[in-house]
C-alpha atoms as a PDB file:
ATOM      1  CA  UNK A   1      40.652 114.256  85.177  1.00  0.00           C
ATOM      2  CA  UNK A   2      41.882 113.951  81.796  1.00  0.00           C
ATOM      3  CA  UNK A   3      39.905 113.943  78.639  1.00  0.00           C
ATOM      4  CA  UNK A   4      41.053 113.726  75.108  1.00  0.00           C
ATOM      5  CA  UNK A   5      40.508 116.921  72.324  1.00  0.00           C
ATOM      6  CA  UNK A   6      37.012 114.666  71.727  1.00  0.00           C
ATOM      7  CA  UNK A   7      35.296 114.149  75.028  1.00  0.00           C
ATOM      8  CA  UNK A   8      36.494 118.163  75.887  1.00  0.00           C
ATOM      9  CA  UNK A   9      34.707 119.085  72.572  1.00  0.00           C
ATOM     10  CA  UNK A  10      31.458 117.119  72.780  1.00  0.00           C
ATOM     11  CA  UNK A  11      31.329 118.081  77.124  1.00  0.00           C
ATOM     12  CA  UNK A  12      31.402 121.878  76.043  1.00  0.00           C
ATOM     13  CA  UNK A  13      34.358 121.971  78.753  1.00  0.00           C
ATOM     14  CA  UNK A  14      35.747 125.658  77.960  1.00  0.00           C
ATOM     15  CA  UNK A  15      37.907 127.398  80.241  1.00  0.00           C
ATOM     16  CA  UNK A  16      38.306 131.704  80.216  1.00  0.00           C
ATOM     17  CA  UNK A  17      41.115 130.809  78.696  1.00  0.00           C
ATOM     18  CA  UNK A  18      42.466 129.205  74.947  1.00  0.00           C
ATOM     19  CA  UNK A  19      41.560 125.592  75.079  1.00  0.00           C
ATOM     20  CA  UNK A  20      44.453 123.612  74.555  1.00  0.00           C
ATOM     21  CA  UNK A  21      45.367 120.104  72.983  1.00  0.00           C
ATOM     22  CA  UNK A  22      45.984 117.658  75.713  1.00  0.00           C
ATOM     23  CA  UNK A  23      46.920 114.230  74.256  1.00  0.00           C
ATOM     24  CA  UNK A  24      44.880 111.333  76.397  1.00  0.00           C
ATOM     25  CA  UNK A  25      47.551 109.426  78.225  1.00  0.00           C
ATOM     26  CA  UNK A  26      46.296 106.039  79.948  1.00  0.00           C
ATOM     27  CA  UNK A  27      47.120 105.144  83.106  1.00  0.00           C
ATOM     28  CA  UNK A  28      49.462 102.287  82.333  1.00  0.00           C
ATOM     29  CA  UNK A  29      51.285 104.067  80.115  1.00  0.00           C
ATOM     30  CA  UNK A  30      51.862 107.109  83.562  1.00  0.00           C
ATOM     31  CA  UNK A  31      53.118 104.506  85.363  1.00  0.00           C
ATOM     32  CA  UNK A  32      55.329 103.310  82.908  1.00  0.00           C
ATOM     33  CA  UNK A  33      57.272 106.623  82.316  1.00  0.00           C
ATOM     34  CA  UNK A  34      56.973 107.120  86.090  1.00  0.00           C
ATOM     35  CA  UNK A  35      59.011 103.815  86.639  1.00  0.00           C
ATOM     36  CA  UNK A  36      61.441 104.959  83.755  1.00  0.00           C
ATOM     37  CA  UNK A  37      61.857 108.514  85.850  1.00  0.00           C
ATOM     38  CA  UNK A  38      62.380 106.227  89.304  1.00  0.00           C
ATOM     39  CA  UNK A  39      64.886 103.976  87.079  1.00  0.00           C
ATOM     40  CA  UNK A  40      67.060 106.920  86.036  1.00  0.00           C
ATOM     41  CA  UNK A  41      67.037 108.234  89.078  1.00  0.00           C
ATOM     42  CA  UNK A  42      68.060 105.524  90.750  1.00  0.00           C
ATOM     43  CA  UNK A  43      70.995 104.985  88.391  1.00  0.00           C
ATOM     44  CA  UNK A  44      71.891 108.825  88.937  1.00  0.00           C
ATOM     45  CA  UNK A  45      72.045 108.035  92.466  1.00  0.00           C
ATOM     46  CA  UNK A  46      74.266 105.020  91.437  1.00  0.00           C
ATOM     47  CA  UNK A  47      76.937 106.719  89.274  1.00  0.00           C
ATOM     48  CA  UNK A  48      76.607 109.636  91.837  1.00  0.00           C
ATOM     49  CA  UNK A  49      77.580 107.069  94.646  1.00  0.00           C
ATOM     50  CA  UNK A  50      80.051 105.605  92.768  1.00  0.00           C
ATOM     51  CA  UNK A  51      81.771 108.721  92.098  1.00  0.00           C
ATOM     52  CA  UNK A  52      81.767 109.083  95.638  1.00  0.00           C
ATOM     53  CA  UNK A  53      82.972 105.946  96.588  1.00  0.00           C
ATOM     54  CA  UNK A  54      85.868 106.309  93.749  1.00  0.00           C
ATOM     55  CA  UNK A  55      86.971 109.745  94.963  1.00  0.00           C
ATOM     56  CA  UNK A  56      87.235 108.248  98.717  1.00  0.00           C
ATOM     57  CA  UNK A  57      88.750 105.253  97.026  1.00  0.00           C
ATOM     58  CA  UNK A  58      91.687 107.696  95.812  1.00  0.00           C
ATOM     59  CA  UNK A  59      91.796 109.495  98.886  1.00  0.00           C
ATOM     60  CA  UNK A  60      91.940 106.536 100.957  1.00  0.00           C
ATOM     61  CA  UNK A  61      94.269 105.085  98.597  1.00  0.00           C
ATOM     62  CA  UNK A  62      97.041 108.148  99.525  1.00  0.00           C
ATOM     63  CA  UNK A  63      96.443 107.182 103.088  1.00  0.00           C
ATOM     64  CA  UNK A  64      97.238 103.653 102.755  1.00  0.00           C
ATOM     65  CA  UNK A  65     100.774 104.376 100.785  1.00  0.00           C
ATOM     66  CA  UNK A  66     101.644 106.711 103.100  1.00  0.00           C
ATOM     67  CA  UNK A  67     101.220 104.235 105.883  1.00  0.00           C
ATOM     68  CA  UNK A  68     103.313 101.801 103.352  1.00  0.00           C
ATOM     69  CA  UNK A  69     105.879 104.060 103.284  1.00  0.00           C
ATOM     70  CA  UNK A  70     106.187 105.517 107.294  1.00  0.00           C
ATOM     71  CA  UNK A  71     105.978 101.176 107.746  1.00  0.00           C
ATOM     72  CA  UNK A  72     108.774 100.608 105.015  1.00  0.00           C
ATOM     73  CA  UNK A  73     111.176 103.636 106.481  1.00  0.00           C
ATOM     74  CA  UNK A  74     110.462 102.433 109.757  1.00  0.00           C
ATOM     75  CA  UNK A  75     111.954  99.039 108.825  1.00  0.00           C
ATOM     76  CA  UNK A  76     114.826 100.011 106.955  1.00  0.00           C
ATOM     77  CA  UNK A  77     115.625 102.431 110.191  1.00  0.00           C
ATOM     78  CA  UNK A  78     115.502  99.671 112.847  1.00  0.00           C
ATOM     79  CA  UNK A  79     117.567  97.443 110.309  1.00  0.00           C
ATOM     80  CA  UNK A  80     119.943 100.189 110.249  1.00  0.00           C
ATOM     81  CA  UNK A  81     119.389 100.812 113.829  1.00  0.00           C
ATOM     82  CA  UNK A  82     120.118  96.798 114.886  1.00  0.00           C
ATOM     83  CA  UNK A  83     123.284  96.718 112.550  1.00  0.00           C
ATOM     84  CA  UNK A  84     125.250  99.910 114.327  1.00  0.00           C
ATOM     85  CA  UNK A  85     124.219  98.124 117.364  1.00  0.00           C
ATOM     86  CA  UNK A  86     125.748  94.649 116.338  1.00  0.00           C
ATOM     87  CA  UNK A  87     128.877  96.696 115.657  1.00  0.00           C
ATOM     88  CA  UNK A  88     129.059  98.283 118.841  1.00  0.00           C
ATOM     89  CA  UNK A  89     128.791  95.900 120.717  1.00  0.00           C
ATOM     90  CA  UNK A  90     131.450  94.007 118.667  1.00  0.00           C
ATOM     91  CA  UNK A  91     133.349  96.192 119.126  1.00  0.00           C
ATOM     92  CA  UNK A  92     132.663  96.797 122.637  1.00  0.00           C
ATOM     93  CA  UNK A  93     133.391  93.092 123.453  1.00  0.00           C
ATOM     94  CA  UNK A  94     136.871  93.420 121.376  1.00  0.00           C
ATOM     95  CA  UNK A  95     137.749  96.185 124.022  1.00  0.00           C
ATOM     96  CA  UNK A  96     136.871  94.257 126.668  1.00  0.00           C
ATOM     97  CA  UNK A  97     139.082  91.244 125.099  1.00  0.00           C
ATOM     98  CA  UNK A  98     141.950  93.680 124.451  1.00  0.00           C
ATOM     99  CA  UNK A  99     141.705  95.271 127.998  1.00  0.00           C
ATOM    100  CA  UNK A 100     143.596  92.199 129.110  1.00  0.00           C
ATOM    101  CA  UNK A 101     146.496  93.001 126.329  1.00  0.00           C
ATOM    102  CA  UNK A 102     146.698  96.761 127.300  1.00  0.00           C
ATOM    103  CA  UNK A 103     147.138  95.379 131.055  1.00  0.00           C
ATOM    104  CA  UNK A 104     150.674  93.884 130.392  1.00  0.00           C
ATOM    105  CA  UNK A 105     154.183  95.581 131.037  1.00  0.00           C
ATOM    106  CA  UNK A 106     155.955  95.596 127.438  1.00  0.00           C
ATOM    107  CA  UNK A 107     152.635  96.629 126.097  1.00  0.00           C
ATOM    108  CA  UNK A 108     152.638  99.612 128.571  1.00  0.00           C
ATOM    109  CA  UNK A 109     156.211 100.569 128.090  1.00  0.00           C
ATOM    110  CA  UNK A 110     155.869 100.725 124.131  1.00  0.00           C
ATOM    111  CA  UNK A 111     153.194 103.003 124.711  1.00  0.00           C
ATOM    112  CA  UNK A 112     155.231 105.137 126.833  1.00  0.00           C
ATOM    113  CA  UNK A 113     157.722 105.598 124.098  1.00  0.00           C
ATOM    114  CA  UNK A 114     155.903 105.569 120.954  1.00  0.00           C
ATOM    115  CA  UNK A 115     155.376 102.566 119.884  1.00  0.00           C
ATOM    116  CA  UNK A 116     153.209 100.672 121.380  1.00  0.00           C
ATOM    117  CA  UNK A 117     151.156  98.302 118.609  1.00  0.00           C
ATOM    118  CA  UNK A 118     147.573  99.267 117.453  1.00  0.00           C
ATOM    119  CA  UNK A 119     144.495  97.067 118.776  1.00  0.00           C
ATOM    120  CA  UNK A 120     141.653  96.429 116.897  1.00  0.00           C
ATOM    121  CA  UNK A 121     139.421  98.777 119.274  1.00  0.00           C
ATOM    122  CA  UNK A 122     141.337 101.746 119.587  1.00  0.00           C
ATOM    123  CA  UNK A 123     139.512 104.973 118.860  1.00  0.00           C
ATOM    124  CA  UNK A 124     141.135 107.701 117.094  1.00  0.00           C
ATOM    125  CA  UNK A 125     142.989 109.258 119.789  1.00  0.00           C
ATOM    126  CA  UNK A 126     144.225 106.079 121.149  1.00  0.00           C
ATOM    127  CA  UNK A 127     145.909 105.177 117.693  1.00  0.00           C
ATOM    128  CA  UNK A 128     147.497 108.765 117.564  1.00  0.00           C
ATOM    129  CA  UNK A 129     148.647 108.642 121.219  1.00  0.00           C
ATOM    130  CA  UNK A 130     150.656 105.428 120.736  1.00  0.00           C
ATOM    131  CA  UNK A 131     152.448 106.701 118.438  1.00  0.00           C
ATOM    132  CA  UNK A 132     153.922 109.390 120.094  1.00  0.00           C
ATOM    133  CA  UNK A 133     156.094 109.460 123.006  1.00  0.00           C
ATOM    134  CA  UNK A 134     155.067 110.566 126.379  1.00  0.00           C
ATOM    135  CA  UNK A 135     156.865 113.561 126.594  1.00  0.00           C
ATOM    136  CA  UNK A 136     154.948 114.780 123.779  1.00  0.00           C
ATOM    137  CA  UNK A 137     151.834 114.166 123.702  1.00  0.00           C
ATOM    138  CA  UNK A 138     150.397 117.187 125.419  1.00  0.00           C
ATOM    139  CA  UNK A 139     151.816 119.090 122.762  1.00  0.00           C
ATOM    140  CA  UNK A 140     149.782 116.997 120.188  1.00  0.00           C
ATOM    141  CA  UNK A 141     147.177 117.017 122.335  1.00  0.00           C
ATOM    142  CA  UNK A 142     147.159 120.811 121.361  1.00  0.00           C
ATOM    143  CA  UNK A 143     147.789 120.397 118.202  1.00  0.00           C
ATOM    144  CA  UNK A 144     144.870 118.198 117.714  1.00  0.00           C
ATOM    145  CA  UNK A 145     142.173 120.365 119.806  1.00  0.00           C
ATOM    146  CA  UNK A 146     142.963 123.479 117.900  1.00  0.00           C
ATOM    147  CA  UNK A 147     144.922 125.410 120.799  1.00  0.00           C
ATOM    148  CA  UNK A 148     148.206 125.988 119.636  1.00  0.00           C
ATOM    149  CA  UNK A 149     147.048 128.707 117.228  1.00  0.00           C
ATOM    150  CA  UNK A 150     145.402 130.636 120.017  1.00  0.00           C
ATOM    151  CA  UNK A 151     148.611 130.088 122.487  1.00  0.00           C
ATOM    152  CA  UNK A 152     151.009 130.823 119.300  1.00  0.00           C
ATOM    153  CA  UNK A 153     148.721 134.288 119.052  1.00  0.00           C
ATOM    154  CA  UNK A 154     149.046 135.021 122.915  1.00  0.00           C
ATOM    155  CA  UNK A 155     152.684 134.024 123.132  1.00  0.00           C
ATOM    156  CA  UNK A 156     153.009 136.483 120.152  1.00  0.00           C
ATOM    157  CA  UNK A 157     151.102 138.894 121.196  1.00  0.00           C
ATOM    158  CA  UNK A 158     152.671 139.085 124.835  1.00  0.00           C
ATOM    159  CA  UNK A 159     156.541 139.625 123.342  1.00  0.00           C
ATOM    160  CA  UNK A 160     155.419 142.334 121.149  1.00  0.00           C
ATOM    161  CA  UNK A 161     153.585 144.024 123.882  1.00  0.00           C
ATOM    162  CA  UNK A 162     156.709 143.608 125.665  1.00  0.00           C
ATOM    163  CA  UNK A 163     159.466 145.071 123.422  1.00  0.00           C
END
């Protein structure tokens, strides 16, 4: 019970201690500041949540680029993918179309001498090979894998060790 500095002096209400001013506050005016406290705490919980719900916004948003970007590199990697595969198999059905030219006689016998003409789907070693004669070719064939260096070395190596 609250009474104001009036009723406590005409009551004779005295504590053992000092008597103190309390202001009389009505009712209506408790509840008031009561529903302002409620109010602001409310909105405290409100920018509070909000905050939260930004900072998960942010994190979320990271998580949603990334997948943009594994989505994005996964395209350009099958379109890279698909368009070494339409070459191969271009050029896969250009050997099968020149298998029927490398099948013929004169085409054969140019080869055997050096000069047989260059397809379209030749690979690398093809191209050199037809350009050199047959008697020849395992020597380039050395020269190409890197072995005539080590059998120079040994062939050197075995006539000094000999003299």
């Amino acid at each position: 019970m609250q009474l104001c500095l009036k009723c406590t002096r005409s009551r004779n209400v005295v504590n053992e201690g000092q008597l103190l001013t309390i202001p009389y506050v009505p009712s209506a005016i408790k509840d008031h500041y009561r529903r302002l406290e409620e109010l602001k705490r409310v909105e405290d919980m409100e920018i509070t949540s909000q905050r939260r719900s930004l900072k998960l916004q942010e994190e979320n948003q990271a998580l949603h680029v990334l997948k943009i970007q594994r989505a994005w590199r996964g395209f350009e990697g099958r379109k890279n993918i698909d368009s070494f595969l339409k070459e191969r198999r271009l050029w896969f059905e250009q050997r099968v179309i020149d298998i029927h030219h490398r099948s013929k006689l004169g085409y054969r016998v140019a080869c055997f001498f050096g000069g047989g003409t260059l397809l379209d789907s030749d690979t690398a070693r093809e191209t050199v090979m037809k350009k050199v004669p047959f008697w020849t070719r395992n020597t380039v064939i050395d020269l190409v894998q890197g072995r005539s260096r080590s059998v120079w070395i040994q062939s050197v190596n075995t006539s000094v060790s000999c003299s």
